[in-house]
Every structure is written in structure tokens, then in C-alpha cells.
Protein backbone atom coordinates (compact mmCIF):
# COMPACT_ATOMS: atom_id res chain seq x y z
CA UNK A 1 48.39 43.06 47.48
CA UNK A 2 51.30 41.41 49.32
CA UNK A 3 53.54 41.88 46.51
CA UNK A 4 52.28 45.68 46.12
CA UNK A 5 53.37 46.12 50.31
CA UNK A 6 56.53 44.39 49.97
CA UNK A 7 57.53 46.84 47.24
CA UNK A 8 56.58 49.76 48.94
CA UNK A 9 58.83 48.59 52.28
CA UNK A 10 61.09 48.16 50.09
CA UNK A 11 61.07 51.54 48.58
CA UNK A 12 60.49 53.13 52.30
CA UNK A 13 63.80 51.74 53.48
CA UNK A 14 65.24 52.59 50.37
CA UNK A 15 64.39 56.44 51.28
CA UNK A 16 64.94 56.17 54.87
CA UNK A 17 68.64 54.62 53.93
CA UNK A 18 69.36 57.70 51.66
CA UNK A 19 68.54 60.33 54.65
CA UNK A 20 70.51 58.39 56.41
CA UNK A 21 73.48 58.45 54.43
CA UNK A 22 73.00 62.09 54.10
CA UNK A 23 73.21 62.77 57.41
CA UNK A 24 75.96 60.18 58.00
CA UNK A 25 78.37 61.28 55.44
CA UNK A 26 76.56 60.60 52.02
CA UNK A 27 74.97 64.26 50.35
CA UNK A 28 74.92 66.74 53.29
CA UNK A 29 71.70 68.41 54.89
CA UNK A 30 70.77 71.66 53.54
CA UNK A 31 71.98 73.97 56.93
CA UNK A 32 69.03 75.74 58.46
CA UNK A 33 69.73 78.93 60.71
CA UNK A 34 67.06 80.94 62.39
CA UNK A 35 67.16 85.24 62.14
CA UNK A 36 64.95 86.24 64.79
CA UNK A 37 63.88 90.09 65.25
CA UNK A 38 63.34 92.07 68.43
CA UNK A 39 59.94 93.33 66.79
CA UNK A 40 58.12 94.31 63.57
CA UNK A 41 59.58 97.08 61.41
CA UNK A 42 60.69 98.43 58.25
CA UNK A 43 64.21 98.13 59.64
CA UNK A 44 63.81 94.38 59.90
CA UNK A 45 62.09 94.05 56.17
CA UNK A 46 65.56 95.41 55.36
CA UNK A 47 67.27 93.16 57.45
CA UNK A 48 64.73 90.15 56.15
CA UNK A 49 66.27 90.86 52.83
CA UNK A 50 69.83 90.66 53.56
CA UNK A 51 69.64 87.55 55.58
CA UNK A 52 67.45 85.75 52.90
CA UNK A 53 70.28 86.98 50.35
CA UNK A 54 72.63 85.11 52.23
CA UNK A 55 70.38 81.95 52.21
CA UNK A 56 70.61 81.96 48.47
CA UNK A 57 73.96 82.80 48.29
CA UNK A 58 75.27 79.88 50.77
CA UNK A 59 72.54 77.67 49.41
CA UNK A 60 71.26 77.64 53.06
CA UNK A 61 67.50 77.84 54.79
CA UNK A 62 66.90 80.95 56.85
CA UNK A 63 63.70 81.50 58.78
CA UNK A 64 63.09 85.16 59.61
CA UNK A 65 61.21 85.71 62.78
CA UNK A 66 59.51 88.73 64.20
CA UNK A 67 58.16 88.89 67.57
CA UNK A 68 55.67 91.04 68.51
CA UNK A 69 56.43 90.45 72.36
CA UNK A 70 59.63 89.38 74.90
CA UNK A 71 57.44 86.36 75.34
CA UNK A 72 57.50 85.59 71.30
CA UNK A 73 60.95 86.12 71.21
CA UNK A 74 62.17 83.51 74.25
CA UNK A 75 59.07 80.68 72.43
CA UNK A 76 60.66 81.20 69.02
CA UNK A 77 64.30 80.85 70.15
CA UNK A 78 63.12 78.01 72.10
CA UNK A 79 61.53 76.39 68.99
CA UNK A 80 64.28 76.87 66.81
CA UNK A 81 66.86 75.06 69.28
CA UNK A 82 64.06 72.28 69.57
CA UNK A 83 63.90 72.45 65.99
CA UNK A 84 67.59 71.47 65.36
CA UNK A 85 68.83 74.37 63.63
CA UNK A 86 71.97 74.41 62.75
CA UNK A 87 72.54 77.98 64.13
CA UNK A 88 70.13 81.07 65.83
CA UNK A 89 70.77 85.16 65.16
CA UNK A 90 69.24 87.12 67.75
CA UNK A 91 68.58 90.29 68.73
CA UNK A 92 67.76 90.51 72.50
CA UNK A 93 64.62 92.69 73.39
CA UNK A 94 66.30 92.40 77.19
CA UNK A 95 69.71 91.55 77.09
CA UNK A 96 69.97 91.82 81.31
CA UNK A 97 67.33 89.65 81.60
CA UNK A 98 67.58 86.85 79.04
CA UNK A 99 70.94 85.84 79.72
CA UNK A 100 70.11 81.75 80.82
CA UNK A 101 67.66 82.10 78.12
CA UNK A 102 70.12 82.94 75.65
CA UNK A 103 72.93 80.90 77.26
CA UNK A 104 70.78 78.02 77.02
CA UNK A 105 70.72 78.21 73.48
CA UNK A 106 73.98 78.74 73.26
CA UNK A 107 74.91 75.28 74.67
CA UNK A 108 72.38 73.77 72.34
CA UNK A 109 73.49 75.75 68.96
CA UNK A 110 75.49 77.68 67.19
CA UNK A 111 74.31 81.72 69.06
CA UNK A 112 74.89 85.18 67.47
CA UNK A 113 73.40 88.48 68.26
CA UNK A 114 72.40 91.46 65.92
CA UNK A 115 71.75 94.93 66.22
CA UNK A 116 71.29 94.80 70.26
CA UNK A 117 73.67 92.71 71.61
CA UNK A 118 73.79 90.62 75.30
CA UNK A 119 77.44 90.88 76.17
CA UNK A 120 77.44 89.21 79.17
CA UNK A 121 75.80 85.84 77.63
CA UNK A 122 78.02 82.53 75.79
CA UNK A 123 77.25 83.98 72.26
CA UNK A 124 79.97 83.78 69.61
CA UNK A 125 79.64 87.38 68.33
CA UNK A 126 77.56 90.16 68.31
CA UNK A 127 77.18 92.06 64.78
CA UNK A 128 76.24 95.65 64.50
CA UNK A 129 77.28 99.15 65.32
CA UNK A 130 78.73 100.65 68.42
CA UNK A 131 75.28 102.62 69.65
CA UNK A 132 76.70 104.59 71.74
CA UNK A 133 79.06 106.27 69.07
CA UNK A 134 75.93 106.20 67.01
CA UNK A 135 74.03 108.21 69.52
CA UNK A 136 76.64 110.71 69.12
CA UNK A 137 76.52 110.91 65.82
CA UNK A 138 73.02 111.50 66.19
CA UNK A 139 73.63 114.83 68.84
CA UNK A 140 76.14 116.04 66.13
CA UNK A 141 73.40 115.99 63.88
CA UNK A 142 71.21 118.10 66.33
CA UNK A 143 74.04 120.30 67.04
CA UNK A 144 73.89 121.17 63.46
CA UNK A 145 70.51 121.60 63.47
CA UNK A 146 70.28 123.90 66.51
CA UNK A 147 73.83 125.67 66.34
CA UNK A 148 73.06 127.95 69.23
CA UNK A 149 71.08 124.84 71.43
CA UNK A 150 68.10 124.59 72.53
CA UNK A 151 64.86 122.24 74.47
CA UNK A 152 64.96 119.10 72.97
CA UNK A 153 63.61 115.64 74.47
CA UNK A 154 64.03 112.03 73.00
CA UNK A 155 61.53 109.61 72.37
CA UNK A 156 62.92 105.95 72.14
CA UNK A 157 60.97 102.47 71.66
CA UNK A 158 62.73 100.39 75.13
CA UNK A 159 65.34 101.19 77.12
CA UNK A 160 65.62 97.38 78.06
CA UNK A 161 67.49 97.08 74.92
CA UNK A 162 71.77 97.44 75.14
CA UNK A 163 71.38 99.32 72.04
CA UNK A 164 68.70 101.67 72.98
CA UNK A 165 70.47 101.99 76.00
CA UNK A 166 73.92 103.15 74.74
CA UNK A 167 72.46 104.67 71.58
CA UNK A 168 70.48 107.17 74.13
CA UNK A 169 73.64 108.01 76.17
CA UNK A 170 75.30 108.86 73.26
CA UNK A 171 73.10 111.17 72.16
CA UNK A 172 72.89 113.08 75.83
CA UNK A 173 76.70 113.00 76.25
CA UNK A 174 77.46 114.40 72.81
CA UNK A 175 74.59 117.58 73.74
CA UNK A 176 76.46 118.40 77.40
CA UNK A 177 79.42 117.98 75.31
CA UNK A 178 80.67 115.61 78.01
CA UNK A 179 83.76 113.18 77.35
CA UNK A 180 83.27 109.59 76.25
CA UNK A 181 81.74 107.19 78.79
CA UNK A 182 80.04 104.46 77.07
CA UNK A 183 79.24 103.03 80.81
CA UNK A 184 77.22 106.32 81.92
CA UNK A 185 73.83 106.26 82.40
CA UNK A 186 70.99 109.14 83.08
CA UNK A 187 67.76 108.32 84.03
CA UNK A 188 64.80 108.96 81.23
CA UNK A 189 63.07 111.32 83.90
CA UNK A 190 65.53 113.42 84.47
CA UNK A 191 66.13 117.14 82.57
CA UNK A 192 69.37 117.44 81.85
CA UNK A 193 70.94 121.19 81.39
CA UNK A 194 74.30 121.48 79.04
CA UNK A 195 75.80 125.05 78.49
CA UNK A 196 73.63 125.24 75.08
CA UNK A 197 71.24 122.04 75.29
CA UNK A 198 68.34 121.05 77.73
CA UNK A 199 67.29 117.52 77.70
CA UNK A 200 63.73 117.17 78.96
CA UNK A 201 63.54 113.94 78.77
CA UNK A 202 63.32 110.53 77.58
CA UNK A 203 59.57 109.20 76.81
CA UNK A 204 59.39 105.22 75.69
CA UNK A 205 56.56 103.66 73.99
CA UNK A 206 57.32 99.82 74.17
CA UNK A 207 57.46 99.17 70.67
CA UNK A 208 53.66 100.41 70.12
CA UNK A 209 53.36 102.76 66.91
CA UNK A 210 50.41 104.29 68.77
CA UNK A 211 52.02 105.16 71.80
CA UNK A 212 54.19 106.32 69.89
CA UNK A 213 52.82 109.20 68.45
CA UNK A 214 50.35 109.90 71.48
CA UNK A 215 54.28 110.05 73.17
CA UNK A 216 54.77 112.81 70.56
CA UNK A 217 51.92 114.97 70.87
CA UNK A 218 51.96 114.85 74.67
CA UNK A 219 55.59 116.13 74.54
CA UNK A 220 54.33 118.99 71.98
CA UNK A 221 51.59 119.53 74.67
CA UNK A 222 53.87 119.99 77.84
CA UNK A 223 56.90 121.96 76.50
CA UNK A 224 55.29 124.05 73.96
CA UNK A 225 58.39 125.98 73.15
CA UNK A 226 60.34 122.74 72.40
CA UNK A 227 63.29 123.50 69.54
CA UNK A 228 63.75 119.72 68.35
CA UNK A 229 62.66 115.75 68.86
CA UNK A 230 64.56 113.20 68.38
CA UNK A 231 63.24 109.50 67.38
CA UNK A 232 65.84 106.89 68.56
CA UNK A 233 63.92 103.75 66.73
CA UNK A 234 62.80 103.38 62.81
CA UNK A 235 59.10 104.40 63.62
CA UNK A 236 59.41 107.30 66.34
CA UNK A 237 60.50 110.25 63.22
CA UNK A 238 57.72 109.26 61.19
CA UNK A 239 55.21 109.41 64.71
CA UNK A 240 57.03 112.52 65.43
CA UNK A 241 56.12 114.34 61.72
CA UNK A 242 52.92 113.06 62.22
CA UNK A 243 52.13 114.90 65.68
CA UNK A 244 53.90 118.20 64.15
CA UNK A 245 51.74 118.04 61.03
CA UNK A 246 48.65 117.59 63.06
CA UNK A 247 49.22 120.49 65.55
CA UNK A 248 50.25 122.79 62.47
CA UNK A 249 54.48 122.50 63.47
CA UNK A 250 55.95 121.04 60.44
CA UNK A 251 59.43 123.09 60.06
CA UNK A 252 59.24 125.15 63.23
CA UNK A 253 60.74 122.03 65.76
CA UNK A 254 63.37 120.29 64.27
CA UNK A 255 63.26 116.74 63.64
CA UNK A 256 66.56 114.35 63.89
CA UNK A 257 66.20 110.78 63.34
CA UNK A 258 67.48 107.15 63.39
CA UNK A 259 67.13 104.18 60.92
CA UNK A 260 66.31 104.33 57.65
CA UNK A 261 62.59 104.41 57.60
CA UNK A 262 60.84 105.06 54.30
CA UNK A 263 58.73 108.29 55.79
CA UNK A 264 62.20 109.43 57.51
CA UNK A 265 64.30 109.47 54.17
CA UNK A 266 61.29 111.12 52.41
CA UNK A 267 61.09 113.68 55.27
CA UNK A 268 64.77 113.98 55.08
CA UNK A 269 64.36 114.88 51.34
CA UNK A 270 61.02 117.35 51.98
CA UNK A 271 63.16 119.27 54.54
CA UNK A 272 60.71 118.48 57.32
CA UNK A 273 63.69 115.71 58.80
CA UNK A 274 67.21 117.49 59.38
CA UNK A 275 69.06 114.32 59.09
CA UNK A 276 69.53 110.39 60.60
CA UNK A 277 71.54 108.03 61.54
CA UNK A 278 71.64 105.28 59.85
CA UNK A 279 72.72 101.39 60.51
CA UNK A 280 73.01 98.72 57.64
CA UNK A 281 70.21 96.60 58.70
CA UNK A 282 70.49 94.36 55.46
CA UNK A 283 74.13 93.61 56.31
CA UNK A 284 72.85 92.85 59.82
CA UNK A 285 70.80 89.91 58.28
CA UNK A 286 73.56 89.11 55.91
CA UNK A 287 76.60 88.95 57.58
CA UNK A 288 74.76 87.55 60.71
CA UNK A 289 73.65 84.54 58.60
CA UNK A 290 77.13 84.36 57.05
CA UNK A 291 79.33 83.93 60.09
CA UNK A 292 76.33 81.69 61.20
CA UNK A 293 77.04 79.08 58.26
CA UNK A 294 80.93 79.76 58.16
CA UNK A 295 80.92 78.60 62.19
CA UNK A 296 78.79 75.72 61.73
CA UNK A 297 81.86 74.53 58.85
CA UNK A 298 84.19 75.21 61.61
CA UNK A 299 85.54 78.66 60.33
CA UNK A 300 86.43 80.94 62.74
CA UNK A 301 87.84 83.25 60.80
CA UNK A 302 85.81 85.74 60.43
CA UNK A 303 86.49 86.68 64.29
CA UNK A 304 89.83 86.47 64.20
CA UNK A 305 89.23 90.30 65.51
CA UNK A 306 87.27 89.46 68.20
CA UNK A 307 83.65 88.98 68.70
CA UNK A 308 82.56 92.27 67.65
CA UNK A 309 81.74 92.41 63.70
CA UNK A 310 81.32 96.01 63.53
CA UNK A 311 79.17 97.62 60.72
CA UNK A 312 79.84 101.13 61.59
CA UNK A 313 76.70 104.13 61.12
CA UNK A 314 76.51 106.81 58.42
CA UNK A 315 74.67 109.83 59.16
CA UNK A 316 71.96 110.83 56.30
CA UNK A 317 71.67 114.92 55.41
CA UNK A 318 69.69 116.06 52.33
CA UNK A 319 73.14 116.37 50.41
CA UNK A 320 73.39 112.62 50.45
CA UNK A 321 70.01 110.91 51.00
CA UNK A 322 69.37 110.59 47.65
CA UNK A 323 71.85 108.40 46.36
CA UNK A 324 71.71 105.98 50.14
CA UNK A 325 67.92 105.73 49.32
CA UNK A 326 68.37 104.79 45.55
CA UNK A 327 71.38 102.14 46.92
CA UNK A 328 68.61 100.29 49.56
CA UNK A 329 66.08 100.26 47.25
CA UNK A 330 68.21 98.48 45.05
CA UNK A 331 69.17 95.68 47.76
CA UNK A 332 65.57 95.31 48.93
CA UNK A 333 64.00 95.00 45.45
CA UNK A 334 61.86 98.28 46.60
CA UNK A 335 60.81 101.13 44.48
């Protein structure tokens, strides 16, 4: 029995001197590097999939995170800095707000943002589109839609968000045909009248796929005589065709979108959807996790730009939706 304990010390130090050595200089630690979500979505399954590319591609761990809540995003952030990673990509749910939050982690890891980024905190570099060029984009697309104008109102998840936020403006500034001022800001209450466009309104939901839709059937309730909706997040254009369907409106109000959600695309294709805007979610996971593993070697050359790794938006007609749905499905394994 002694000799039996002896040999297992042995072989216990044994194991404990090899982590050692890996850690000190002998066969180096696998990196890890938390993605973490601002919610639950299709657009962050896509996103899932690029960042989990990356892992195999770098030969690196990445834990994908989705909150359902501000509160699950500040306890998983927290556990991944407590869990030693070797670097955290975020997207803030309230960039304004979770600045020592997010500067805290900063000073404990390596801190990126994605998709909605926190200017004002110590990250290293935000990845993702300009919104509020993207939310013109997006009023082009309604202009199309509606040549000669009309009553149209926006329904968006937060407005918390600096995406949401921007992405909004956009879309307003572009329909009052007003010059570029990324640093305006209308209140969501407030009806806005351009020379062809009235903006009723903004209506948020918080993220909840019920509210949601009740959002969208209330807004069919009030302005009757509405000409088109626009859904600023993945799941308001799907809520959206689902209120039209069910009070008999398919095809009579337009319908512009944003993200690449499975029921917009197939919308898009039906003719119910006039057309989206679309972001690259799976390069947001990919290139976040990249820059990620290429800081934590020391590389800072992939911002030798600046801080901004811009992944600019494509907007989605029926001419071209075809052949940008066939190209997804083919980097998220989908059919």
C-alpha cells in the first residue's frame, strides 16, 4: 500500500510539473477567449458559427455566450475575467451605462466589442458596421419602396444599444432627406414630417419576441392607413409579417428589414419583404475572435487603421437574395 501511494505522488508531481512547464515556457496553454452576445437570435447562431470557425482555425477555445438579460451579460463578463481568459468579445446591451463594467475588464483582459460598440470605454477595438450609414441604407431601401413617401413608423428591439441608436437615426435622417449627422438624435415619441415621409414613431420591445409582434399589431391598430414598417433588429420583420398576415395586410404595407433572419430572406424572396440590410454577423464572431488571439501574441497589426475594424452592410433586394442566402447557408452548415 505504501509503495502503491508513493508511486502515485510520484506520478501527481510528475503531472503537476508538466502544467507547470507549460505554463512556464514548456508546450503553451491552449488560449481561451470568451464571445458574449447582447441576446438570443438567429443573428448570433450566425455569429456563433463564425467565431467557433475561428477557434478551429487558430486552434483556440471560444465560449459563446448569450444573455437573456443586462444582468446575464455584466455576470458572464464577470465570470470570464474570473475565469482567466485570455481575451473577452462583447457586445454591450448599454454601452452608456456599462462603461466601469467594461473598463474593468479591460484592465483584467484582453476587451473587444462587436456589433454595438461602447466608444467611450478602454476596449482595443470595436468590430462591425457603421449603423448609422446602415440606417441609411435602410431609408434608401424604403425610399424605393414608397417612391412618392408615405406613413411609416419603426419598431426596434433597445434603444440603449449605440447601434440601435445610430442605426435608427440613420434611417430618419435618410427619410427627411436631412444631411449627415451621425450625433443627432430624435426622440422615439416624436412624429416626424419630411417633404414626402412621416415618421410616427419609434415603438421598442426590449428584446421580447412577444412584445414584439403585440408592438406590431398595435401600430396596425392606431394608424390604419400606415404605407410601410420597418424592423430595425433580426426578429421585428418576421413579428411584423406575422401581424400583417393575421389582420389580412400581407402586400398592401410595405415591409423593409434588417439582419438576415431566415423568415426575412424568405419574405424577401415571396415578395411580402421589399428588401434588408444586412451585416456579416459570422465575420463579427470571426474576426472578433481573430484580432482577440492575434493581440494576446502581441500583434497589433491588424489595427494599424485604428480601432474601428469595419465590416461594411449590403442591402438585400429580390434580385440578389438568392445567391447571399445560398452563401450563409454555406458558412453556417444550414440548409
Amino acid at each position: 500500500m505504501m509503495r502503491r501511494s508513493i508511486i502515485l505522488g510520484i506520478v501527481l508531481a510528475g503531472i503537476g510539473a508538466f502544467l507547470t512547464s507549460c505554463r512556464e515556457g514548456g508546450a503553451p496553454a491552449q488560449k481561451r477567449y470568451a464571445f458574449i452576445t447582447n441576446g438570443v437570435a438567429e443573428f448570433w447562431t450566425i455569429a456563433e458559427s463564425g467565431a467557433k470557425q475561428a477557434g478551429e482555425d487558430l486552434g483556440v477555445d471560444v465560449s459563446v455566450l448569450m444573455p437573456g438579460s443586462l444582468t446575464d451579460q455584466k455576470q458572464m463578463i464577470e465570470d470570464a475575467v474570473t475565469r482567466g481568459v485570455d481575451g473577452v468579445a462583447v457586445s454591450p446591451i448599454d454601452s452608456k451605462n456599462q462603461i466601469d463594467m467594461l473598463n474593468k475588464a479591460a484592465a483584467s483582459t484582453r476587451l473587444v466589442t462587436h456589433d454595438s460598440d461602447a466608444p467611450d470605454s478602454d476596449r482595443l477595438a470595436y468590430v462591425g458596421m457603421d449603423n448609422y450609414t446602415a440606417g441609411r441604407l435602410c431609408g434608401q431601401l424604403v425610399k424605393e419602396a414608397l417612391p412618392d413617401g408615405g406613413k411609416v413608423i419603426i419598431l426596434i428591439g433597445r434603444m440603449e444599444q449605440d447601434n440601435s441608436r445610430k442605426r435608427r437615426q440613420g434611417v430618419i435622417d435618410e427619410l427627411l432627406d436631412r444631411p449627415v449627422d451621425p450625433e443627432r438624435y430624435d426622440p422615439p415619441d416624436a412624429t416626424l414630417e419630411g417633404e414626402k415621409f412621416s415618421v410616427l414613431g419609434t415603438m421598442t420591445d426590449g428584446f421580447d419576441l412577444t412584445r414584439a409582434k403585440a408592438n406590431a399589431e398595435d401600430a396596425l391598430s392606431r394608424y390604419p392607413d400606415i404605407d410601410a414598417m420597418i424592423g430595425l433588429f433580426a426578429y421585428n420583420p418576421p413579428a411584423i409579417l406575422q401581424a400583417l398576415e393575421q389582420a389580412g395586410k400581407l402586400n398592401e404595407v410595405k415591409v423593409i428589414g434588417f439582419d438576415e433572419d431566415s423568415g426575412t430572406l424568405a419574405g424577401i424572396q415571396e415578395g411580402t419583404v421589399y428588401g434588408t440590410v444586412v451585416q456579416n454577423p459570422y465575420e463579427y464572431g470571426y474576426q472578433s475572435v481573430k484580432i482577440l488571439n492575434a493581440l494576446a501574441a502581441g500583434d497589433e497589426s491588424m489595427l494599424a487603421d485604428g480601432d474601428f475594424i469595419s465590416i461594411p452592410g449590403r442591402q438585400i433586394r429580390k434580385d440578389n437574395v438568392d445567391e447571399f442566402w445560398a452563401d450563409l447557408k454555406a458558412k453556417t452548415g444550414k440548409e
